[in-house]
N, C-alpha and C. Protein backbone atom coordinates (compact mmCIF):
# COMPACT_ATOMS: atom_id res chain seq x y z
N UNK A 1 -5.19 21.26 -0.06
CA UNK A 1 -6.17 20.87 0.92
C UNK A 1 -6.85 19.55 0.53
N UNK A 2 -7.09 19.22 -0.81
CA UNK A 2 -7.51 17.98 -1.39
C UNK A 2 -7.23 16.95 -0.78
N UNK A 3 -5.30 17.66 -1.40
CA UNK A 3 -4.81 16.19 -1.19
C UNK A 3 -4.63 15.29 -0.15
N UNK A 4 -4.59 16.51 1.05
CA UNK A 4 -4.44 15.95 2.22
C UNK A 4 -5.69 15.30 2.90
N UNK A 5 -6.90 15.30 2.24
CA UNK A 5 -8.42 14.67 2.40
C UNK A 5 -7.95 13.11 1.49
N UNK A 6 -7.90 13.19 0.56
CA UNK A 6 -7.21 11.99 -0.31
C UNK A 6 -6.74 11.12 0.55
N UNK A 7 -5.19 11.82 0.73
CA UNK A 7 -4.17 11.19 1.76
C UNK A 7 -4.70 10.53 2.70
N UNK A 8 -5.60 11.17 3.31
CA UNK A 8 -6.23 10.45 4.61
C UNK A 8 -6.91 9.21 4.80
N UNK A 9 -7.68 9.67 3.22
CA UNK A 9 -8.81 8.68 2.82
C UNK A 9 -8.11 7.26 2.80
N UNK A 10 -6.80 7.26 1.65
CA UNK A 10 -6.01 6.26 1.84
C UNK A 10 -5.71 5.50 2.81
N UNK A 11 -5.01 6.39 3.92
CA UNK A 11 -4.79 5.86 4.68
C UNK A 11 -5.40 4.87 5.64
N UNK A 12 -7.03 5.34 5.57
CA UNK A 12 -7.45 5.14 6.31
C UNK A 12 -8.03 3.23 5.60
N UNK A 13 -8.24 3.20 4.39
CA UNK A 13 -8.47 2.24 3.92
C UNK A 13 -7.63 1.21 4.06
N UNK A 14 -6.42 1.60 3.40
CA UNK A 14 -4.85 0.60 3.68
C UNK A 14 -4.71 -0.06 5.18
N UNK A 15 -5.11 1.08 6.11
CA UNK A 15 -4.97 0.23 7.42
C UNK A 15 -6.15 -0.37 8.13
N UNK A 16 -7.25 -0.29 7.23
CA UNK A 16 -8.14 -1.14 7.56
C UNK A 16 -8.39 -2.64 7.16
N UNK A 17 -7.80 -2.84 6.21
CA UNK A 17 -7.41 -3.71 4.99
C UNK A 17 -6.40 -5.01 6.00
N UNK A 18 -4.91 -4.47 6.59
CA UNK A 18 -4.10 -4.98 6.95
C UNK A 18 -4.20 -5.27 8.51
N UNK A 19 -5.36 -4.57 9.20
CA UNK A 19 -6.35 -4.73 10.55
C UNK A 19 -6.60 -5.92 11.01
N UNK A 20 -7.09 -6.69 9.74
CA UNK A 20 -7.75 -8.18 9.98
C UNK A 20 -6.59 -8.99 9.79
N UNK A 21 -5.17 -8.90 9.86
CA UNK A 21 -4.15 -10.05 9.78
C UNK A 21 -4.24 -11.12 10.61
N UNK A 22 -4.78 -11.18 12.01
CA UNK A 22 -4.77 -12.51 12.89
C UNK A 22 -5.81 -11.66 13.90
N UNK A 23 -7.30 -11.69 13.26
CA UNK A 23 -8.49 -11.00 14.06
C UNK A 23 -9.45 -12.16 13.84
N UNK A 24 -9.59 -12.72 15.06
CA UNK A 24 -10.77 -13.71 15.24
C UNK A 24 -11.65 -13.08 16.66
N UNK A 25 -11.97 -11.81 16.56
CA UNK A 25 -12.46 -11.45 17.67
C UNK A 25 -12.29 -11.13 19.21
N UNK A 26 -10.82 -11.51 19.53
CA UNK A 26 -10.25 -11.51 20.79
C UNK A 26 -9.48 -10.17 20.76
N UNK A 27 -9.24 -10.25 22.14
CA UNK A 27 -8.50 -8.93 22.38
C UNK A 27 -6.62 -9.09 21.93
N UNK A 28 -6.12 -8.20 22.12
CA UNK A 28 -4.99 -8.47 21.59
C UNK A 28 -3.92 -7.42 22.26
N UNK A 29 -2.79 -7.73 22.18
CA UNK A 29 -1.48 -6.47 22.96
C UNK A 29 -0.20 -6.37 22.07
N UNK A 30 -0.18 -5.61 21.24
CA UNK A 30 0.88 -5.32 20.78
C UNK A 30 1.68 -4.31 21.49
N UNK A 31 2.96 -4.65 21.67
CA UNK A 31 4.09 -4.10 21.99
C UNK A 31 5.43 -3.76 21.71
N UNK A 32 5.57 -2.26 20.89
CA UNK A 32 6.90 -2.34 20.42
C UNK A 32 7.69 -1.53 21.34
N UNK A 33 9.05 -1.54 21.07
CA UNK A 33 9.92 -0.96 21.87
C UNK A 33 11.06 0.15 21.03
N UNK A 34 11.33 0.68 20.80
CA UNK A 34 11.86 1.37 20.07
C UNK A 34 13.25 2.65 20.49
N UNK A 35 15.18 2.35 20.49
CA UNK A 35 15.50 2.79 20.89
C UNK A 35 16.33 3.77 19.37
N UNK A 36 16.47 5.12 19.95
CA UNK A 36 17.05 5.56 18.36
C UNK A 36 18.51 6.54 18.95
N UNK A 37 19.18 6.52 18.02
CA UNK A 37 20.58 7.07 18.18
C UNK A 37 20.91 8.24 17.05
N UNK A 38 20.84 9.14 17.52
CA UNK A 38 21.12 10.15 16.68
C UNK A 38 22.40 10.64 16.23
N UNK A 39 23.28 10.33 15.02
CA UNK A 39 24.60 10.12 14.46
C UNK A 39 25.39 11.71 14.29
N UNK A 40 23.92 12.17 13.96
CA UNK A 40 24.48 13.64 13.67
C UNK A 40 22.89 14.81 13.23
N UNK A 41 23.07 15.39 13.32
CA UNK A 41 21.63 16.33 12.23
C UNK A 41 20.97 15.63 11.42
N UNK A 42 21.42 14.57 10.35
CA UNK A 42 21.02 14.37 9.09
C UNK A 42 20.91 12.76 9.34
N UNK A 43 21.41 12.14 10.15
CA UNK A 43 22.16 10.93 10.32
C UNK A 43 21.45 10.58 11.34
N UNK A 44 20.77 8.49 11.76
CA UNK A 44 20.53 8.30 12.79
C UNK A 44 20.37 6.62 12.82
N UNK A 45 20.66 5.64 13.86
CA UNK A 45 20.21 4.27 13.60
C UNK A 45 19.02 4.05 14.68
N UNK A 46 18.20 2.82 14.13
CA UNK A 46 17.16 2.51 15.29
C UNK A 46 17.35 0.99 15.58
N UNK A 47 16.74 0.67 16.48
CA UNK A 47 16.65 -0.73 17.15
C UNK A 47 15.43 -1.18 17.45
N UNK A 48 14.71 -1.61 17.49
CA UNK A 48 13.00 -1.95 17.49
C UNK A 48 12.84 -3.65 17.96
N UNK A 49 11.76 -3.42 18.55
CA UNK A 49 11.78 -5.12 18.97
C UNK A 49 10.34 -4.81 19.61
N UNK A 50 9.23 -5.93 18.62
CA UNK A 50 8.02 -5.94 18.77
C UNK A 50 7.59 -7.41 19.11
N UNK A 51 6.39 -7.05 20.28
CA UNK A 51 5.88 -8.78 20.62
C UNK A 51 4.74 -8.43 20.84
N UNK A 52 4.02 -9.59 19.84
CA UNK A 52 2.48 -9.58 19.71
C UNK A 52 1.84 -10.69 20.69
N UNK A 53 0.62 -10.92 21.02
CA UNK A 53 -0.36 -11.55 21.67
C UNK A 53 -1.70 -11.70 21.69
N UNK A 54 -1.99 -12.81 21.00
CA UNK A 54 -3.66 -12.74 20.55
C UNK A 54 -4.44 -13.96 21.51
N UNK A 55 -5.04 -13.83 21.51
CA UNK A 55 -6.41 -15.41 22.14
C UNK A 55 -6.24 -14.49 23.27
N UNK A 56 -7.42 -13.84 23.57
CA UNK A 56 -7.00 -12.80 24.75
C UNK A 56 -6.02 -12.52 25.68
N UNK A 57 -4.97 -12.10 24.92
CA UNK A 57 -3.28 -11.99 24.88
C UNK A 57 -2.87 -12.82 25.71
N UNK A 58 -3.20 -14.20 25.59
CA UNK A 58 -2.57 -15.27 26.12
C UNK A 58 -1.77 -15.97 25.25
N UNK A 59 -1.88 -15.94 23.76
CA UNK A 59 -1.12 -16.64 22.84
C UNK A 59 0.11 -15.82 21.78
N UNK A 60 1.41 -15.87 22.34
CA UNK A 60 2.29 -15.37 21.92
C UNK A 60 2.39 -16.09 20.58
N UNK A 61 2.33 -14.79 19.41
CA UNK A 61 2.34 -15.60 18.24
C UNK A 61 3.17 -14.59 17.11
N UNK A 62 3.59 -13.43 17.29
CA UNK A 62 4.96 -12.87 16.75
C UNK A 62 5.71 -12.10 17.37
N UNK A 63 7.18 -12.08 17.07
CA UNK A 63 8.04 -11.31 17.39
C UNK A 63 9.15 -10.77 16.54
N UNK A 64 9.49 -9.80 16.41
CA UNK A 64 10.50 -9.25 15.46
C UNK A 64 11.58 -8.32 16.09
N UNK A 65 12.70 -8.10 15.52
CA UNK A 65 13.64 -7.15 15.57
C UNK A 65 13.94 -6.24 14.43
N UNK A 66 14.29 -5.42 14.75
CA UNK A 66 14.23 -4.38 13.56
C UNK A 66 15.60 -3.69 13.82
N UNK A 67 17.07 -3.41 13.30
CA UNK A 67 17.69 -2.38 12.82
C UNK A 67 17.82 -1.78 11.96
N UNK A 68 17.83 -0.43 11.81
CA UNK A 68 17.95 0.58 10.71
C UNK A 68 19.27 1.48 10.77
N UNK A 69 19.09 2.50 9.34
CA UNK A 69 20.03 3.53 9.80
C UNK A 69 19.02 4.31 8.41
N UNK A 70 18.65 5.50 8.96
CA UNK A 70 18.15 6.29 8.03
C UNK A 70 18.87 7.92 8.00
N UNK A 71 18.86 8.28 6.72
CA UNK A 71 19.31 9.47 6.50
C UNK A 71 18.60 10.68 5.99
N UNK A 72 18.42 11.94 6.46
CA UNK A 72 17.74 13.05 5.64
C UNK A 72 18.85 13.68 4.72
N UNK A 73 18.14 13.49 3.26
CA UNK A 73 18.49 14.05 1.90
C UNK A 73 18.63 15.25 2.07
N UNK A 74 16.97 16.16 2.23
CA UNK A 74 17.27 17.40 2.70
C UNK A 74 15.87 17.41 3.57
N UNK A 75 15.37 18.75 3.45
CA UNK A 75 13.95 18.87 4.10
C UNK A 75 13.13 18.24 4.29
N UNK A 76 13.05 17.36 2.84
CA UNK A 76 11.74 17.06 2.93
C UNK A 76 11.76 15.59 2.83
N UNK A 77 13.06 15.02 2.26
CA UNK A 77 13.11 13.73 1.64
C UNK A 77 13.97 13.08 2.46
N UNK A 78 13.77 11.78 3.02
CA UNK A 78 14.60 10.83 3.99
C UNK A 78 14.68 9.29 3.22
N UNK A 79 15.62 8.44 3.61
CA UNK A 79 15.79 7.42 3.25
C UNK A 79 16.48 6.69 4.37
N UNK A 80 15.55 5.24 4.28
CA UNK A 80 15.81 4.76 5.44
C UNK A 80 16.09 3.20 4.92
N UNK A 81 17.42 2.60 5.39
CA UNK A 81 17.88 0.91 5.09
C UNK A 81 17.65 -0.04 6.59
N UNK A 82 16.54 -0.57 6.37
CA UNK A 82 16.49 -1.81 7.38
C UNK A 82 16.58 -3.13 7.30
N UNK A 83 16.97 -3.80 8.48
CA UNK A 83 16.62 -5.11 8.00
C UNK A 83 15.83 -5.62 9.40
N UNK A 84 14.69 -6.64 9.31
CA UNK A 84 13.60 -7.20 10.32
C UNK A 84 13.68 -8.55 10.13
N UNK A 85 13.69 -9.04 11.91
CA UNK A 85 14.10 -10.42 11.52
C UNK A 85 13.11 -10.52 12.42
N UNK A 86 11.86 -11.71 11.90
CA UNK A 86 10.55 -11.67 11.98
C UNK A 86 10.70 -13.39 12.93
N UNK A 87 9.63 -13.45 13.88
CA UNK A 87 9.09 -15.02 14.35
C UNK A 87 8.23 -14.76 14.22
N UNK A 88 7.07 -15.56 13.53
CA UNK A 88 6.13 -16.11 13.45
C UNK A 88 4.96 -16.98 13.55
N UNK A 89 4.20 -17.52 14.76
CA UNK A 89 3.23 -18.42 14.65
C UNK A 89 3.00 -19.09 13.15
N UNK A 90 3.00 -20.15 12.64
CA UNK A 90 2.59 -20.65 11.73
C UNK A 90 1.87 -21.68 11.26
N UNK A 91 0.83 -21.72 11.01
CA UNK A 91 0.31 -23.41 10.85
C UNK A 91 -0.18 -23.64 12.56
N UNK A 92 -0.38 -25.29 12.51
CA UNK A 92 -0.82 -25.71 13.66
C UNK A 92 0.30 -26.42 14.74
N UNK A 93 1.64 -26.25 14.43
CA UNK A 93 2.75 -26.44 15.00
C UNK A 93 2.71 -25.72 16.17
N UNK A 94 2.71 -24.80 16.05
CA UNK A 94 2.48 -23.89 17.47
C UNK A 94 3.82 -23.55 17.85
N UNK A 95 4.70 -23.54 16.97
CA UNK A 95 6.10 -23.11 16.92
C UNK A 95 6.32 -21.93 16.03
N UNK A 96 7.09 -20.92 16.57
CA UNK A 96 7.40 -19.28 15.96
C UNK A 96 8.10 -19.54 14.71
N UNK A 97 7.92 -19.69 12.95
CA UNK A 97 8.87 -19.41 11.99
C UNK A 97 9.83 -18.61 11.98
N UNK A 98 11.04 -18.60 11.84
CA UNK A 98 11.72 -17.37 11.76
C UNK A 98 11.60 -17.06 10.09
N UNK A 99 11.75 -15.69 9.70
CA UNK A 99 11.56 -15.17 8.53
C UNK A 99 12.85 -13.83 8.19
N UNK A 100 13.62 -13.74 7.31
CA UNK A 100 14.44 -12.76 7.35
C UNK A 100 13.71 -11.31 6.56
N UNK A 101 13.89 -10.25 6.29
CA UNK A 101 13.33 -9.77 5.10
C UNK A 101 14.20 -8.32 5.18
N UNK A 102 14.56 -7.56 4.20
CA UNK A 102 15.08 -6.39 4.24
C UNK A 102 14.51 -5.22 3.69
N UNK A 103 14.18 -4.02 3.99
CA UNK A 103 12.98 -3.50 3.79
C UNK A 103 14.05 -1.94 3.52
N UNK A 104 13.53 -0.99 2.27
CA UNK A 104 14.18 0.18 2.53
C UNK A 104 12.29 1.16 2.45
N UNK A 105 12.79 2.00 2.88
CA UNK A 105 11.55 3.38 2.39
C UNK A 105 12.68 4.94 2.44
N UNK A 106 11.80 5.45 1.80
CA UNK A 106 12.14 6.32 0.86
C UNK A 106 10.44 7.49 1.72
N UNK A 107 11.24 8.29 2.10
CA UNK A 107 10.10 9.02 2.73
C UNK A 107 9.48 10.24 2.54
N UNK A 108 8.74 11.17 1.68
CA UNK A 108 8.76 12.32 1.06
C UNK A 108 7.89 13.26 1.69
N UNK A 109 8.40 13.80 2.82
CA UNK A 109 7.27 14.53 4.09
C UNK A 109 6.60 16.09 3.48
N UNK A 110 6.52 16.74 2.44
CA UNK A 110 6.71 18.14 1.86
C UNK A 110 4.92 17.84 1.77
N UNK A 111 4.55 16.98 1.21
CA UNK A 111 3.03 17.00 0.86
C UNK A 111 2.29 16.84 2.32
N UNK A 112 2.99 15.73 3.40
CA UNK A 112 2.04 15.82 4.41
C UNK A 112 1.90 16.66 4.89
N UNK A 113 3.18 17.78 5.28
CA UNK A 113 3.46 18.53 6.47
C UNK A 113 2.62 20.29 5.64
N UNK A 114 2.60 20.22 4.47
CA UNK A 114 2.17 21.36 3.81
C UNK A 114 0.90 21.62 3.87
């Protein structure tokens, strides 16, 4: 019962922390899209494609794609291989960076769900 007060606590800090990434007071619209394919029971890939908008969602300033393929170990434990190919607002160019990055997680659901 702790832990899951802990857990929360965390959570709740971490995403307050990463909140203020491009917050100058305006409103904002994030939008992801998210399609998933299920391979088998254990087995599945995703497709994701997110577009952000800040200066009271008049200023398009990221976009990304996301494929995955994640697998369940067993019950409790999943592992997931992606790769996100990021645009970016940057600087005063006013042109989107592209950014590559490859991301895995490793997911251990037994403590949340308990």
């Amino acid at each position: 019962k702790m832990r899951n007060v802990i857990l929360a606590v965390i959570t709740v800090l971490c995403s307050h922390v990463s909140s203020y990434a491009y917050d100058d007071g305006d409103f904002q619209v994030w939008n992801t899209e998210v399609e998933e394919l299920e391979i088998n029971d254990a087995s599945r890939v995703a497709l994701e494609e997110e577009f952000r908008f800040a200066d009271n969602a008049s200023e398009f300033y990221y976009h990304h794609y996301d494929a995955g393929y994640s697998r369940d170990l067993n019950k409790y434990l999943t592992i997931s291989l992606n790769y996100r190919q990021i645009f970016e607002k940057c600087g005063l160019s006013g042109s989107l960076t592209p950014n590559q990055t490859q991301h895995n997680i490793i997911f251990y659901s037994r403590f949340i769900n308990s």
